[in-house]
N, C-alpha and C. Protein backbone atom coordinates (compact mmCIF):
# COMPACT_ATOMS: atom_id res chain seq x y z
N UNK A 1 61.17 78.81 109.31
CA UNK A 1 62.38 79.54 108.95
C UNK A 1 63.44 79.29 110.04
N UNK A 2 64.82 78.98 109.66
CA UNK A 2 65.72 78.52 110.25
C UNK A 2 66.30 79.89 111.14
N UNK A 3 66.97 79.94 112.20
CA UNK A 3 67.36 81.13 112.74
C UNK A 3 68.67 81.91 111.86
N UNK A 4 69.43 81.17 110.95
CA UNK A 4 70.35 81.02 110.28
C UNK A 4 70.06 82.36 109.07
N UNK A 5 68.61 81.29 108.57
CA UNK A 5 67.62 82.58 107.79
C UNK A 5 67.16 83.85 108.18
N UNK A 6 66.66 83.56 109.49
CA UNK A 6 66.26 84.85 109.79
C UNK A 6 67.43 86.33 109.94
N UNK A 7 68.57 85.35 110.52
CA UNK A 7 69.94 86.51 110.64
C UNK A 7 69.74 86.89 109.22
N UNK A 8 70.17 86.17 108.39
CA UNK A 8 70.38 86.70 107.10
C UNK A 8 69.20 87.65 106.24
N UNK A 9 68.09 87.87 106.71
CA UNK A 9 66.87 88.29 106.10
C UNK A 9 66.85 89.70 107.02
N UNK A 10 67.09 89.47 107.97
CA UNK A 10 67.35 90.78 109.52
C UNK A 10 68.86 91.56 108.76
N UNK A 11 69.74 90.85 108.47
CA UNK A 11 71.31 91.95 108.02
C UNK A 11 70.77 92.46 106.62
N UNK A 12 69.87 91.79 105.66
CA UNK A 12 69.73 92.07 104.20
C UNK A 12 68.51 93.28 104.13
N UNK A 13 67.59 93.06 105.22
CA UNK A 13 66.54 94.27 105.38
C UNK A 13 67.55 95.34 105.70
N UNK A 14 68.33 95.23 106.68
CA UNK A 14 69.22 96.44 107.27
C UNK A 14 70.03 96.95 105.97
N UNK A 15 70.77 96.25 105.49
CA UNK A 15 71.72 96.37 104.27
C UNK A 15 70.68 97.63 103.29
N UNK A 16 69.20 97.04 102.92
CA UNK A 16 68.68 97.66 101.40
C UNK A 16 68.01 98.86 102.33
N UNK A 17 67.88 98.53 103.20
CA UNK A 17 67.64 100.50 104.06
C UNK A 17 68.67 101.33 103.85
N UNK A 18 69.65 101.19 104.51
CA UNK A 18 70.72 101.93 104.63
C UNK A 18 71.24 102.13 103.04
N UNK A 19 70.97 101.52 102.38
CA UNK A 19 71.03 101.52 100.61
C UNK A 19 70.19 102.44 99.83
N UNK A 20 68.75 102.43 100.49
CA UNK A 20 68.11 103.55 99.65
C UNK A 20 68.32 104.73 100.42
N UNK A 21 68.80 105.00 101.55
CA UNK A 21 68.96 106.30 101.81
C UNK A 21 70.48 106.75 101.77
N UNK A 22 71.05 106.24 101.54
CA UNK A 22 72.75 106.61 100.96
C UNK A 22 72.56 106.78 99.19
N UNK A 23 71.89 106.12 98.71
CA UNK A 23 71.72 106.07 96.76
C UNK A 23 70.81 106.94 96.96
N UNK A 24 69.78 107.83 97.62
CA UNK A 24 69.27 109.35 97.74
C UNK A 24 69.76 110.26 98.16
N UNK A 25 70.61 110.04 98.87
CA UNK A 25 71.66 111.49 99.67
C UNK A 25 72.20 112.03 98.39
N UNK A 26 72.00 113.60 98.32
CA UNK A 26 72.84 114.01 97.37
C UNK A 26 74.06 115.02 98.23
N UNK A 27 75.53 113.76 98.40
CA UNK A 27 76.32 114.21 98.94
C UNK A 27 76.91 115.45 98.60
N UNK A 28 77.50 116.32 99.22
CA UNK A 28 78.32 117.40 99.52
C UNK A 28 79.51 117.21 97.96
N UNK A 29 80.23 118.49 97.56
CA UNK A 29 80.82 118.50 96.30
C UNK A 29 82.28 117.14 97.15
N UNK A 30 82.48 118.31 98.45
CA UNK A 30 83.48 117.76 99.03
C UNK A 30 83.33 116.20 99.49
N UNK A 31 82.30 115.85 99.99
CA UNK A 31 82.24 113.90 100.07
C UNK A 31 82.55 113.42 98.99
N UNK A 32 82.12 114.06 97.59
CA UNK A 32 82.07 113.34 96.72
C UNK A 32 83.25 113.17 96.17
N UNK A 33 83.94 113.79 96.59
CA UNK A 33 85.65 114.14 95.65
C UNK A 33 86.11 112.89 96.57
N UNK A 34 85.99 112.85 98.09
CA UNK A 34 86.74 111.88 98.94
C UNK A 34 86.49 110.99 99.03
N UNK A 35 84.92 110.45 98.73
CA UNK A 35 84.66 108.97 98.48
C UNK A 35 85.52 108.62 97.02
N UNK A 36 85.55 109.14 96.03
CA UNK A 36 86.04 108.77 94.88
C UNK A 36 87.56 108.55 94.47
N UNK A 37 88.33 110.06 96.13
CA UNK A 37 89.85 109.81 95.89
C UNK A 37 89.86 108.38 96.87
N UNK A 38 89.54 107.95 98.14
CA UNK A 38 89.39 107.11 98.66
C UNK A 38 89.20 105.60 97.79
N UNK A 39 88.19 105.55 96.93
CA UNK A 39 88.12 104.23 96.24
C UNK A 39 89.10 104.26 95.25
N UNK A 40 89.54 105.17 94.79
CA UNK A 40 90.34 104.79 93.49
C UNK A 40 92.18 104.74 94.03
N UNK A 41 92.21 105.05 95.62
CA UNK A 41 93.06 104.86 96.08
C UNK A 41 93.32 103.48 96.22
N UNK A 42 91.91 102.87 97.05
CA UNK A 42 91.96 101.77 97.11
C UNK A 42 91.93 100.65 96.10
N UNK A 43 91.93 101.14 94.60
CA UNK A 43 92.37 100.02 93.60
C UNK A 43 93.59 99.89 93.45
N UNK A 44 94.27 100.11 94.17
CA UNK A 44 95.66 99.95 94.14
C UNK A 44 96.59 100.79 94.62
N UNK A 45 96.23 101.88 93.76
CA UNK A 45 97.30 103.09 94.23
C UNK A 45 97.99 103.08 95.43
N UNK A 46 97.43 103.33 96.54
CA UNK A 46 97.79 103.94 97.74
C UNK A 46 98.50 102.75 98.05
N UNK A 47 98.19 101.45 98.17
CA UNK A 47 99.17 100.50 98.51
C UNK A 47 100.76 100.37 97.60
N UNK A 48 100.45 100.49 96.69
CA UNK A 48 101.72 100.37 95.99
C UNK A 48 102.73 101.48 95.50
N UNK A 49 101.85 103.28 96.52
CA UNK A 49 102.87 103.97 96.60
C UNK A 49 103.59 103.90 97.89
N UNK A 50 102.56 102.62 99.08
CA UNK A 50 103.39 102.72 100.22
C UNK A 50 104.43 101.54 100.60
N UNK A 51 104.23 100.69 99.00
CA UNK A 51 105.16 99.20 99.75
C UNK A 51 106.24 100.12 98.90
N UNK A 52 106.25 101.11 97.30
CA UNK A 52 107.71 102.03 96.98
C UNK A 52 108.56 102.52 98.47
N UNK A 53 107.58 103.33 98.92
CA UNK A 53 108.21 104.42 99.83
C UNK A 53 108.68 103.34 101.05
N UNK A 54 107.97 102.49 101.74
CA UNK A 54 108.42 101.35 102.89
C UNK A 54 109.73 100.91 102.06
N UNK A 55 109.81 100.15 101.03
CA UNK A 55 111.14 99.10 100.39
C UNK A 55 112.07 100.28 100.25
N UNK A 56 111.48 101.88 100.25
CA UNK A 56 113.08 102.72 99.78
C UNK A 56 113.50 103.35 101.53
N UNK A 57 112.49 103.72 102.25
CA UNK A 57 112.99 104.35 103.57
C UNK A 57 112.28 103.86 104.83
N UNK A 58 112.00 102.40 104.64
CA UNK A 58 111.73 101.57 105.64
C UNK A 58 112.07 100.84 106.81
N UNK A 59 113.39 101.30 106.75
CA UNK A 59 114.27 100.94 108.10
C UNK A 59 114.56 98.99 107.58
N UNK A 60 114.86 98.70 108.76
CA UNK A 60 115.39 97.24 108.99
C UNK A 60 114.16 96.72 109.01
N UNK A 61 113.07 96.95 109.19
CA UNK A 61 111.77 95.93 109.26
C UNK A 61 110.66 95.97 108.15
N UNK A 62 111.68 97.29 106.92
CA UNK A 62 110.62 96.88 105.60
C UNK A 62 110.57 95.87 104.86
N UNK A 63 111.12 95.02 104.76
CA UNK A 63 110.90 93.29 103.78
C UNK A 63 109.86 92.23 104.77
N UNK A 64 110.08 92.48 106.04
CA UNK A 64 109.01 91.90 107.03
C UNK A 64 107.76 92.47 106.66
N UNK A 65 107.57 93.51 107.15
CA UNK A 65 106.34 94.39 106.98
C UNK A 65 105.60 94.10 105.12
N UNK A 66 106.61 94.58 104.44
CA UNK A 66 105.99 94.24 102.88
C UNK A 66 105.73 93.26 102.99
N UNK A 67 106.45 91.83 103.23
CA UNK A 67 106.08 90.69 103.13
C UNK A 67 104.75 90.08 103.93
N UNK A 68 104.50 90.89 104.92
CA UNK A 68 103.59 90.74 105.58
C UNK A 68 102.27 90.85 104.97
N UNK A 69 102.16 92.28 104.27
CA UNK A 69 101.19 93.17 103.89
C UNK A 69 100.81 92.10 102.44
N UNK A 70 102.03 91.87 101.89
CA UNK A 70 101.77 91.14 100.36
C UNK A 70 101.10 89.85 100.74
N UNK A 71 101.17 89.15 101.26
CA UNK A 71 100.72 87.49 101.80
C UNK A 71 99.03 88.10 102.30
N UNK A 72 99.56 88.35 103.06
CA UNK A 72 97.86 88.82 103.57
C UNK A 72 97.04 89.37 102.42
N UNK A 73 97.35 90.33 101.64
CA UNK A 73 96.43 90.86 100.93
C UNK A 73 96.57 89.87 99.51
N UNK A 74 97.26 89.02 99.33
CA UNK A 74 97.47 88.01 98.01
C UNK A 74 96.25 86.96 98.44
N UNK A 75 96.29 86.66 100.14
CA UNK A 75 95.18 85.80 100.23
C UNK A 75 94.19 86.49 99.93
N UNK A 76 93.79 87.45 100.96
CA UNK A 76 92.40 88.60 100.56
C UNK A 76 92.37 88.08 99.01
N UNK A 77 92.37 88.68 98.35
CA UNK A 77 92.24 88.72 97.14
C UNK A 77 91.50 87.08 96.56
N UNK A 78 92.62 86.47 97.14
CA UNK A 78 91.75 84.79 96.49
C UNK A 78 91.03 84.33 97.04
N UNK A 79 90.61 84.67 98.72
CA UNK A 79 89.52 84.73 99.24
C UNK A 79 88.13 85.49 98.70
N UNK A 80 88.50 87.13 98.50
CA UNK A 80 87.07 87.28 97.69
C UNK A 80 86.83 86.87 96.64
N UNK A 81 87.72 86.76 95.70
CA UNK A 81 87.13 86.50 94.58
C UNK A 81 86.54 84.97 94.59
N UNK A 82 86.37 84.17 95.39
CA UNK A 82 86.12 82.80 95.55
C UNK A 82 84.72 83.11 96.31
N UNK A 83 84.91 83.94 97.52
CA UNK A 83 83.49 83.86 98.03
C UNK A 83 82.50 84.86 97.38
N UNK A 84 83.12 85.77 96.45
CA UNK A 84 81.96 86.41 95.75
C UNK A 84 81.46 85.57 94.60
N UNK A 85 81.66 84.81 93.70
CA UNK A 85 81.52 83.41 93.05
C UNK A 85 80.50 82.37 93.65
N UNK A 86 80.75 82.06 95.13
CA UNK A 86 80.16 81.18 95.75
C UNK A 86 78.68 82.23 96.21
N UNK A 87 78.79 83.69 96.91
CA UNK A 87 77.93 83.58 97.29
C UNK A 87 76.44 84.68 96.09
N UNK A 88 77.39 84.98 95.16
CA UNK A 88 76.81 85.45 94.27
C UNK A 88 75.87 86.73 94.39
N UNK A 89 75.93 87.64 95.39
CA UNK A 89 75.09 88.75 95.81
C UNK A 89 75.43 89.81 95.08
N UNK A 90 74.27 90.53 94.38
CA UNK A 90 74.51 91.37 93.68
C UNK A 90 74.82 92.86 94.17
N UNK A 91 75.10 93.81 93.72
CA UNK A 91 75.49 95.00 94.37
C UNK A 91 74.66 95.95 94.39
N UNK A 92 74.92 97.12 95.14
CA UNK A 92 73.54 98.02 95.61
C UNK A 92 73.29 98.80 94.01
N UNK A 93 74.31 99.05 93.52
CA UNK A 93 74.21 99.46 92.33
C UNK A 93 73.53 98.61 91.27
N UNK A 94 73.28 97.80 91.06
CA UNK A 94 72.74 96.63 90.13
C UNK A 94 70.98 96.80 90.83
N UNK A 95 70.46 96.71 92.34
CA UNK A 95 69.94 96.57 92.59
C UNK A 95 68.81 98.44 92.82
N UNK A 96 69.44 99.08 92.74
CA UNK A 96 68.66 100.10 92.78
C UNK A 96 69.30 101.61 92.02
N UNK A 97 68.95 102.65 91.10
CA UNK A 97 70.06 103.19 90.79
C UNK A 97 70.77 104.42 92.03
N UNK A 98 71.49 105.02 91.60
CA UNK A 98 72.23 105.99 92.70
C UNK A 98 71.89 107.55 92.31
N UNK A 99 71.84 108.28 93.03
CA UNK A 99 71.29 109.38 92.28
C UNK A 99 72.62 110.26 91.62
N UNK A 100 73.98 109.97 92.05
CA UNK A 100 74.94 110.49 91.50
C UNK A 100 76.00 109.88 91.32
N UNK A 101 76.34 108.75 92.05
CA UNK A 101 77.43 107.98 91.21
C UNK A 101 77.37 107.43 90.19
N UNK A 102 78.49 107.38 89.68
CA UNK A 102 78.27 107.11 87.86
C UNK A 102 79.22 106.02 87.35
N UNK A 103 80.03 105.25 88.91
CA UNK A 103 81.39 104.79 88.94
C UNK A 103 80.61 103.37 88.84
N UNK A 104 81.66 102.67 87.51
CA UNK A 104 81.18 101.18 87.04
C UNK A 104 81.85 100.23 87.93
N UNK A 105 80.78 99.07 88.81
CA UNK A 105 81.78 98.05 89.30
C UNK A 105 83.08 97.15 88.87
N UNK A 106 84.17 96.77 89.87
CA UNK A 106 85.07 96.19 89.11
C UNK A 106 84.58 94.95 88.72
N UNK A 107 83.16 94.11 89.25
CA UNK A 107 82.97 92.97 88.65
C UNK A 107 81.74 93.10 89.14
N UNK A 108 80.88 92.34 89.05
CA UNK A 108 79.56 91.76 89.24
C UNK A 108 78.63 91.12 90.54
N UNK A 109 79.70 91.38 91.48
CA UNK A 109 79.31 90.34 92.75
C UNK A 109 80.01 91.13 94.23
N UNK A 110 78.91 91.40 95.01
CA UNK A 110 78.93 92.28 95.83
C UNK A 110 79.83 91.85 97.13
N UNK A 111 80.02 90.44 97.48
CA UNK A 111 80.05 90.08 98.92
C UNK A 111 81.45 89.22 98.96
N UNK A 112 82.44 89.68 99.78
CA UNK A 112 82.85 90.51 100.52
C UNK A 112 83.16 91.83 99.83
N UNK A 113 83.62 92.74 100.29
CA UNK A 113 84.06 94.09 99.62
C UNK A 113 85.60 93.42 99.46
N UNK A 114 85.92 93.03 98.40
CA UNK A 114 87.49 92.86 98.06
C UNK A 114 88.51 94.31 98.78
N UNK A 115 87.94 95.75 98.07
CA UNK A 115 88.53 96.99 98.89
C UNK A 115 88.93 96.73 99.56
N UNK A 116 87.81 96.39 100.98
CA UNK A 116 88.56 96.67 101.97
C UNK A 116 88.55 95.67 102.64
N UNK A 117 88.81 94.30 102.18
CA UNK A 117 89.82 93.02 102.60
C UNK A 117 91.29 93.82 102.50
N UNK A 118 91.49 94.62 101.25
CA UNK A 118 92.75 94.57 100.99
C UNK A 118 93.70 95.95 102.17
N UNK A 119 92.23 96.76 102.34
CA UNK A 119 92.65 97.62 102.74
C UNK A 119 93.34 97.37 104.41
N UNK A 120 92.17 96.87 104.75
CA UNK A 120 92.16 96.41 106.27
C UNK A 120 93.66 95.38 106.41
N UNK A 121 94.28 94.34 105.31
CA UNK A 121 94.93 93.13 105.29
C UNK A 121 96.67 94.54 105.36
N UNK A 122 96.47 95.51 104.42
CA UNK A 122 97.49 96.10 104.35
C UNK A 122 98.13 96.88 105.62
N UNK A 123 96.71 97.59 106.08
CA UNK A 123 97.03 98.46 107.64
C UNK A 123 96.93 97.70 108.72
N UNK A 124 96.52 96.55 108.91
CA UNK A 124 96.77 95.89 110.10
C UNK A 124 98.48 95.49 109.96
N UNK A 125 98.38 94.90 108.77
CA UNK A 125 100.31 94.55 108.77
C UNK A 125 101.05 95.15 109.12
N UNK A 126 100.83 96.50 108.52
CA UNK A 126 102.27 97.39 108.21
C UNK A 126 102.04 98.27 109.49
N UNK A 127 100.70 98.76 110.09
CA UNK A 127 100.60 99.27 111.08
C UNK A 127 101.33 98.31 112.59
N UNK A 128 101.41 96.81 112.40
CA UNK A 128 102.18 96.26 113.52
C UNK A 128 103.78 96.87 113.61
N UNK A 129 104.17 97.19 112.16
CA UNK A 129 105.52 96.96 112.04
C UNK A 129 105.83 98.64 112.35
N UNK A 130 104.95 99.44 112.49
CA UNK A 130 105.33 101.08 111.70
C UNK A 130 104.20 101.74 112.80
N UNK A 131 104.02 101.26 113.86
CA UNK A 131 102.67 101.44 114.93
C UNK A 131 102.75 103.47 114.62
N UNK A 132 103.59 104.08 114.53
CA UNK A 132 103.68 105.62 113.85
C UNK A 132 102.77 105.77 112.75
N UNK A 133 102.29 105.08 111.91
CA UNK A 133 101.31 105.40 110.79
C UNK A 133 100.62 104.94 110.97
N UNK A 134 99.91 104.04 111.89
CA UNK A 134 98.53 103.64 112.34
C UNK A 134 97.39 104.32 112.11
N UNK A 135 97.07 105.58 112.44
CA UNK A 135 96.09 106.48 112.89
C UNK A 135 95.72 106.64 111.11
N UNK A 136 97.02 107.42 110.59
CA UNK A 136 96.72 107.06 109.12
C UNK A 136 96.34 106.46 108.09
N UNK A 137 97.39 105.28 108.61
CA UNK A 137 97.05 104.23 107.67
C UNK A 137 95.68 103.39 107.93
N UNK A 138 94.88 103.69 109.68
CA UNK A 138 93.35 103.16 109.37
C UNK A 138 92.76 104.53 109.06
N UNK A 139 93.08 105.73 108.91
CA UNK A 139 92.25 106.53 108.20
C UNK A 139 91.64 106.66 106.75
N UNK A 140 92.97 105.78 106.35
CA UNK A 140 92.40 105.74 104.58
C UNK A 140 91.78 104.36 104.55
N UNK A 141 92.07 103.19 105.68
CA UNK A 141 90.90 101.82 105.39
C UNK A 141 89.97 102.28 105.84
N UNK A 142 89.65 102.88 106.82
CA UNK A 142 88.37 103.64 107.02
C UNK A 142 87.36 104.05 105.96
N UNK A 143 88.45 105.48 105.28
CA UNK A 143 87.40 105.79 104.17
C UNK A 143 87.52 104.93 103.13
N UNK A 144 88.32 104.28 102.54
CA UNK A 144 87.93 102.85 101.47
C UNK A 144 86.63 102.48 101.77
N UNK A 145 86.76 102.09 103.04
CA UNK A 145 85.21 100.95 103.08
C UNK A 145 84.09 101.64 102.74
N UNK A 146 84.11 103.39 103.91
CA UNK A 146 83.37 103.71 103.53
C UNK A 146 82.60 104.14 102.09
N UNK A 147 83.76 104.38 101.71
CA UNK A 147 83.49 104.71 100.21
C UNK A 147 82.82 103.97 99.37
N UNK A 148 83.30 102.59 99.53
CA UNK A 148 82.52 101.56 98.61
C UNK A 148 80.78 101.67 99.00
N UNK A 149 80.22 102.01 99.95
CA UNK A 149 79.16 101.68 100.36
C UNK A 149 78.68 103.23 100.16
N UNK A 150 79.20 104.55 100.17
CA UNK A 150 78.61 105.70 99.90
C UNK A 150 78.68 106.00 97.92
N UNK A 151 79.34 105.18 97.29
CA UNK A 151 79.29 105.07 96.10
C UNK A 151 78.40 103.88 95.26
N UNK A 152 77.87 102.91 96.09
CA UNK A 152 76.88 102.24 96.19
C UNK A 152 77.73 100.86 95.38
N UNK A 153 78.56 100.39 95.66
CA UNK A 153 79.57 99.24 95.47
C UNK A 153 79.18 97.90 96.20
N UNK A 154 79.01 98.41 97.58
CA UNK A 154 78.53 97.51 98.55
C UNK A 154 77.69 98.04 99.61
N UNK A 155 77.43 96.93 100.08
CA UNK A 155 76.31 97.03 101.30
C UNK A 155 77.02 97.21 102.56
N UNK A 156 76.78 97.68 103.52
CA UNK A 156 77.34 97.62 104.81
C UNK A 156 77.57 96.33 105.26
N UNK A 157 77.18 95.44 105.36
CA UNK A 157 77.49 93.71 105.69
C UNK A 157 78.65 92.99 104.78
N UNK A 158 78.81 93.94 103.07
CA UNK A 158 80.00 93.67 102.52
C UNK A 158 81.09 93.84 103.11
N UNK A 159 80.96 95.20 103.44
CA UNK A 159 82.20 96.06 103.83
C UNK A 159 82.47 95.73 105.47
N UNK A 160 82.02 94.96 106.84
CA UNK A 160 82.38 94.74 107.69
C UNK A 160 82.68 93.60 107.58
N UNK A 161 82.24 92.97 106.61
CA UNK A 161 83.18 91.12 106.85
C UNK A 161 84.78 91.13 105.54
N UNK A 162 84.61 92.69 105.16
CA UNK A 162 85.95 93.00 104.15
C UNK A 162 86.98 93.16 105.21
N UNK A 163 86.12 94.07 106.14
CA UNK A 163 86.84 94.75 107.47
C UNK A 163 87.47 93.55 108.25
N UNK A 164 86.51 92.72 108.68
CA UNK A 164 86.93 91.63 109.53
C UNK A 164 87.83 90.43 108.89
N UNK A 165 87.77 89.99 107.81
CA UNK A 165 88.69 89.07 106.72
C UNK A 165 90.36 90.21 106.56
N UNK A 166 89.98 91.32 106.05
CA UNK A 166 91.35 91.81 105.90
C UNK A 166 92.51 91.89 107.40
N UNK A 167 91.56 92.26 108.13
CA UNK A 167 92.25 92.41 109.75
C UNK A 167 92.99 91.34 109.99
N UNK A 168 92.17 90.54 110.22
CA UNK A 168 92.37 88.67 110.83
C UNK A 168 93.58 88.31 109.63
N UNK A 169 93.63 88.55 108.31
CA UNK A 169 94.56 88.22 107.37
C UNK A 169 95.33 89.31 107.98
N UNK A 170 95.70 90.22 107.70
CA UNK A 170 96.83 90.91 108.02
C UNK A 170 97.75 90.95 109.73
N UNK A 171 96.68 90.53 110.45
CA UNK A 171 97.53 89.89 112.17
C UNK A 171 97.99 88.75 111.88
N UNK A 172 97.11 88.02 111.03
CA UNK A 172 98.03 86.82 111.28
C UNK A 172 98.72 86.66 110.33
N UNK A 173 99.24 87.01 109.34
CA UNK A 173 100.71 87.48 108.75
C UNK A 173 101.44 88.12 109.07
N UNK A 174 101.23 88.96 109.98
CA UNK A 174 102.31 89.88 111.14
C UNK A 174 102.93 88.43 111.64
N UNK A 175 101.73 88.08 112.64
CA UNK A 175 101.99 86.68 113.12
C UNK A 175 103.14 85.73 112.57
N UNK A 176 103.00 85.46 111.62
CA UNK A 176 104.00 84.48 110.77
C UNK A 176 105.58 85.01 110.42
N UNK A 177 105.25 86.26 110.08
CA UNK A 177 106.01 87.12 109.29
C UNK A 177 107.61 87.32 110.30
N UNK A 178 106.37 87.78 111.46
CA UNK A 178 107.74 88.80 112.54
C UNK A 178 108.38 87.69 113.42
């Protein structure tokens, strides 16, 4: 066995642990409301009530910042959907059931967490330009990610290379941008 393998057999044991005991937790009324406002924020919503509110009272550096946030998260986007295709991993939900989520995936293929590529690609941007909503704006990529993985969407190894792809996309469109 290649060492290559073994990483990958060592993150995938870790991944389906942390999987059966999150798909047995029977969370709190209150987790459950915030993992669910959290993900369904993160299908869109929350970004596209904040590039409204940035393009209407964004000062001189909202078309930078949007433009920033849009490029970065336009790649995200054609990045996962390409490496979830290529690497074809199924989701915790497919793979074991949940004892209370009931929320249907947006597609079939677990790896990267698209979420929170997009999430992470949006608050690294706009947080360069707006360093005042930082704390915030990683409070809700925060709970995105988490959410995907306490609603059983993804695995923890989804959601930190969503984390690490959206970041790296969203600096370096600051990068370009500013």
């Amino acid at each position: 066995m290649t060492s290559q393998q073994r990483m990958l057999d060592f993150i995938t044991t870790r991944d389906h642990s942390l999987m059966r005991r999150v798909h047995k937790w029977p969370a709190p009324r209150w987790v459950r409301l915030w993992m669910i406002c959290a993900t369904r924020g993160g299908d869109g919503w929350l970004w596209y009530s904040l590039a409204i509110l940035l393009a209407a009272l964004g000062g001189d550096h909202r078309f930078c910042a949007l433009g920033a946030a849009g490029m970065a998260s336009s790649i995200g986007i054609a990045l996962f959907l390409f490496l979830k295709r290529l690497t074809g991993r199924r989701r915790p939900c497919h793979v074991e059931p949940h004892c209370w989520s009931t929320l249907l995936p947006p597609d079939q293929f677990s790896f990267p967490s698209g979420h929170t590529i997009t999430a992470f690609a949006w608050t690294v941007a706009i947080a360069q330009f707006y360093p005042d909503l930082a704390a915030g704006l990683y409070f809700c990529a925060l709970s995105i990610a988490l959410s995907r993985i306490v609603l059983g969407m993804h695995f923890l190894s989804d959601v930190v290379a969503g984390a690490v792809l959206g970041s790296a996309l969203g600096y370096w469109a600051f990068l370009i941008v500013h």
